[in-house]
C-alpha atoms as a PDB file:
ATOM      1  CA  UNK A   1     108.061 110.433  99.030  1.00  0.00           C
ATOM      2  CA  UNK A   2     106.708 108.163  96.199  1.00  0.00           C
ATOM      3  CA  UNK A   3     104.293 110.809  95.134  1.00  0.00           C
ATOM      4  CA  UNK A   4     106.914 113.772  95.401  1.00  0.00           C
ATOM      5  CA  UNK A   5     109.246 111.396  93.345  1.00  0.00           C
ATOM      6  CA  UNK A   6     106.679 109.885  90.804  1.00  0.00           C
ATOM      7  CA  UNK A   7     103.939 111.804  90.518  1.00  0.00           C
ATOM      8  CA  UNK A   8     100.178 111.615  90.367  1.00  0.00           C
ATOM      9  CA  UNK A   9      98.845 108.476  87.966  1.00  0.00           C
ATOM     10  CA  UNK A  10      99.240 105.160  90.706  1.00  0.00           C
ATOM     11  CA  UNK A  11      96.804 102.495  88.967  1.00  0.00           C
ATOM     12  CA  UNK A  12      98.025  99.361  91.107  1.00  0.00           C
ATOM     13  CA  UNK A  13      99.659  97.878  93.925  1.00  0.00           C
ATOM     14  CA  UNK A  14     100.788  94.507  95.172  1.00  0.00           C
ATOM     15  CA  UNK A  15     102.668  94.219  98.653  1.00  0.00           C
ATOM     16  CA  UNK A  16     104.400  90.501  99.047  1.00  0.00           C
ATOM     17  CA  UNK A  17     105.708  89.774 102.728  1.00  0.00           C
ATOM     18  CA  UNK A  18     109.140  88.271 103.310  1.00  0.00           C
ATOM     19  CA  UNK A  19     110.156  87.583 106.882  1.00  0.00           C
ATOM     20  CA  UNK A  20     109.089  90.999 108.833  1.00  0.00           C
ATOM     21  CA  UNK A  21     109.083  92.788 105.504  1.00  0.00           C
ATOM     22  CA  UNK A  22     106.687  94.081 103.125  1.00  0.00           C
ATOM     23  CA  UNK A  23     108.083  94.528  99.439  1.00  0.00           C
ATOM     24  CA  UNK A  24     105.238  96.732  97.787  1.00  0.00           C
ATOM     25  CA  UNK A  25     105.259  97.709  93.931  1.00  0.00           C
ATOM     26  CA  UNK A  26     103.214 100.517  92.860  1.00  0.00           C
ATOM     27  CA  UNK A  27     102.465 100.369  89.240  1.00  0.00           C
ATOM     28  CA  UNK A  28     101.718 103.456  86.863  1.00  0.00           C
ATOM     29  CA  UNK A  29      99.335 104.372  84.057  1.00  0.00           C
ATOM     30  CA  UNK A  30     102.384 105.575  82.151  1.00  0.00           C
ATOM     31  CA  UNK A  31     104.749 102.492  82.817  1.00  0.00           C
ATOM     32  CA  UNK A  32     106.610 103.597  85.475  1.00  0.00           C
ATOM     33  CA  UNK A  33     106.669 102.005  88.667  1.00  0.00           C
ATOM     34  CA  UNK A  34     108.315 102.190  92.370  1.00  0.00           C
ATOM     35  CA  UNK A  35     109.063  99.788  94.808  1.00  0.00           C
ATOM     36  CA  UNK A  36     108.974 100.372  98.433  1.00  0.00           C
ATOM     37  CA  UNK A  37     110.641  98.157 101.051  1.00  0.00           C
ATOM     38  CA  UNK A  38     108.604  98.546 104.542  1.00  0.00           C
ATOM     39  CA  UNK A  39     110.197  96.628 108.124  1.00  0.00           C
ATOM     40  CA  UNK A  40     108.398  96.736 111.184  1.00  0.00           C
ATOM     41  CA  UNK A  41     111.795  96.733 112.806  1.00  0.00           C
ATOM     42  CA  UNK A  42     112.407 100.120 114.462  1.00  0.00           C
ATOM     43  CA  UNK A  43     115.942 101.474 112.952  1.00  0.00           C
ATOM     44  CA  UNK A  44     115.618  99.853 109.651  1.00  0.00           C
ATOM     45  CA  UNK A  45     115.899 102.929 106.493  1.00  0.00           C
ATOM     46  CA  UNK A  46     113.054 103.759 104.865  1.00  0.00           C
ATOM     47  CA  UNK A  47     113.709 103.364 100.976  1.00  0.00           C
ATOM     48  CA  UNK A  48     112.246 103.667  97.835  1.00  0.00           C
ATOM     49  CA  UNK A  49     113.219 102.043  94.223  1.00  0.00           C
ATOM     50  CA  UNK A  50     111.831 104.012  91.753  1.00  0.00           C
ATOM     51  CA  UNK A  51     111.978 103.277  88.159  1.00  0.00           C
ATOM     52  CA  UNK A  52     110.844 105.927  85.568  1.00  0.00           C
ATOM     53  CA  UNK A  53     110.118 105.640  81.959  1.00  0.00           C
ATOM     54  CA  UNK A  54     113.940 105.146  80.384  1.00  0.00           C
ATOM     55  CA  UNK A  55     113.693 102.112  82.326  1.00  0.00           C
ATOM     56  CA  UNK A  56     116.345 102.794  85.099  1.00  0.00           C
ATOM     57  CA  UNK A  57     115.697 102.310  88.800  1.00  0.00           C
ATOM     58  CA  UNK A  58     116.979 104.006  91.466  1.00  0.00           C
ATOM     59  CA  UNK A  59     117.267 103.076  95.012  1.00  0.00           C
ATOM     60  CA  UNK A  60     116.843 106.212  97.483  1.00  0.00           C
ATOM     61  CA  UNK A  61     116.905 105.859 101.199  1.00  0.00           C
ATOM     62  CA  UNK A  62     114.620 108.216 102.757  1.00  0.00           C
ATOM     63  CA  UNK A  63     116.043 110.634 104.816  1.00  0.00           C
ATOM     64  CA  UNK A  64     114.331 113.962 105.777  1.00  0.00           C
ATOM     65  CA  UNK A  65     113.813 116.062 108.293  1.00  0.00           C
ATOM     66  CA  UNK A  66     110.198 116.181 107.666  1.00  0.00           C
ATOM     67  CA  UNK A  67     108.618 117.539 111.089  1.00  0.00           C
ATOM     68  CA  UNK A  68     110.750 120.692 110.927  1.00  0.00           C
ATOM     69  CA  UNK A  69     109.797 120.899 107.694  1.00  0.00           C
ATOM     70  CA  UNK A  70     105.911 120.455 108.344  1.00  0.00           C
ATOM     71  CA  UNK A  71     106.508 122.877 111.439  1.00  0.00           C
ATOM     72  CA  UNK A  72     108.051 125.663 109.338  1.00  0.00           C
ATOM     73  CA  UNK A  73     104.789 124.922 106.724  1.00  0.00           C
ATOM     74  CA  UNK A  74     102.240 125.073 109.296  1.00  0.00           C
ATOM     75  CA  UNK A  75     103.529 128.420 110.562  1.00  0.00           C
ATOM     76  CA  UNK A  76     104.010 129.944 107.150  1.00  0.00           C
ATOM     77  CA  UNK A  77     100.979 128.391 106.133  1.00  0.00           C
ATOM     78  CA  UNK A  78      99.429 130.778 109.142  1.00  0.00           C
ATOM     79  CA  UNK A  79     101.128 133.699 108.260  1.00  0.00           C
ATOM     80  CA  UNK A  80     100.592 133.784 104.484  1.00  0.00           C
ATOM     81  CA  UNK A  81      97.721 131.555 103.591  1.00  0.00           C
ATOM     82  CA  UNK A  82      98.658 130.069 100.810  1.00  0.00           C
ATOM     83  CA  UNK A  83      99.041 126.028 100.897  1.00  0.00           C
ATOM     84  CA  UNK A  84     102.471 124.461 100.990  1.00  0.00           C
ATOM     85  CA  UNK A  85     101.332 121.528  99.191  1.00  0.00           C
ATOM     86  CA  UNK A  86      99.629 120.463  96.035  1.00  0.00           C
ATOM     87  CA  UNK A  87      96.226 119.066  97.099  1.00  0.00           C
ATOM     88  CA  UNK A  88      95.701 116.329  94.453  1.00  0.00           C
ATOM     89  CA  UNK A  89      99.298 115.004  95.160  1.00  0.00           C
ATOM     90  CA  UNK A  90      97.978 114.684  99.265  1.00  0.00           C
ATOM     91  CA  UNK A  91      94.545 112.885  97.860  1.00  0.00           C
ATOM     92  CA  UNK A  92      97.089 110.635  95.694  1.00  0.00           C
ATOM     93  CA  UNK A  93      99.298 109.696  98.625  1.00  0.00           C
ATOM     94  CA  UNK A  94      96.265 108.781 100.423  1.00  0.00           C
ATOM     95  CA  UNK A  95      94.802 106.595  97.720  1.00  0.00           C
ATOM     96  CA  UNK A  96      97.974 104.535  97.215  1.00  0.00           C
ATOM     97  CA  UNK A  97      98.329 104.688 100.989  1.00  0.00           C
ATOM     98  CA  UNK A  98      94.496 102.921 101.149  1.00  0.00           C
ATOM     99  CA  UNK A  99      95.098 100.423  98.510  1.00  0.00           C
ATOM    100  CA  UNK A 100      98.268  99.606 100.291  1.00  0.00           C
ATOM    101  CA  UNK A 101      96.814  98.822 103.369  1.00  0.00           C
ATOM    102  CA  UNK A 102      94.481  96.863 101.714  1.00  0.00           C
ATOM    103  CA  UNK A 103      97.463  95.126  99.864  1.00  0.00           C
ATOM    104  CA  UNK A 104      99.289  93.884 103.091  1.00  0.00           C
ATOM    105  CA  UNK A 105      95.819  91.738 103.709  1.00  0.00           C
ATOM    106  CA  UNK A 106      95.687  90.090 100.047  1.00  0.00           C
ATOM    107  CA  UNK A 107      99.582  89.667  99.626  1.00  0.00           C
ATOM    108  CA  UNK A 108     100.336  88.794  96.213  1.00  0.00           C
ATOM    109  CA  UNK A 109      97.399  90.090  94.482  1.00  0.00           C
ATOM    110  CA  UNK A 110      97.098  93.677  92.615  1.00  0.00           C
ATOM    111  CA  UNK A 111      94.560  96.024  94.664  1.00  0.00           C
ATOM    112  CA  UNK A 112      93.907  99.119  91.880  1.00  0.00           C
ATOM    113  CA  UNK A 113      93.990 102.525  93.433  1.00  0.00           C
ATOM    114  CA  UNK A 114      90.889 104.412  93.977  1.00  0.00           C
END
């Protein structure tokens, strides 16, 4: 969703943990930045403060119906060939996914996305 929202560019990320939370910041090349607000705790919304270059943030629970999406993708993807995604906005995701990983392990302390 950050990727989708954002777009390709992460250079950073810091994850600080607060109770059972995680409150990660993803910092771009361009200035922009999103934060993302992750609880262990089944039931607990998804969300997603974004914040582009005018300065403003947004906050933006996350709710989709993702699965019948990907279904529905998979089966045109099977039909038609063509990709339903944009490849180097998958390798992004996984890159800021990686360096946040890494980022719950050294709370506190920027992890640069590679």
């Amino acid at each position: 969703m950050v990727v989708k929202t954002m777009g390709i560019g992460a250079k950073a990320v810091r994850a600080e943990k607060a109770g059972d939370q995680y409150l990660m910041r993803i910092d771009y090349k361009n200035g922009k930045f999103a934060n993302i607000v992750f609880d262990g705790n089944y039931g607990t919304p998804f969300t997603i403060m974004p914040c582009g270059e005018d300065g403003k943030t947004v906050w933006k629970m996350v709710e989709s119906d993702s699965f019948n999406g990907l279904m529905t993708a998979i089966l045109n993807f099977f039909e038609d060939g063509k990709l339903p995604f944009d490849v180097n906005e998958t390798l992004e995701v996984m890159k800021v996914r990686d360096a946040l990983i890494k980022a719950t392990n050294k709370t506190g302390k920027w992890i640069k996305v590679k």
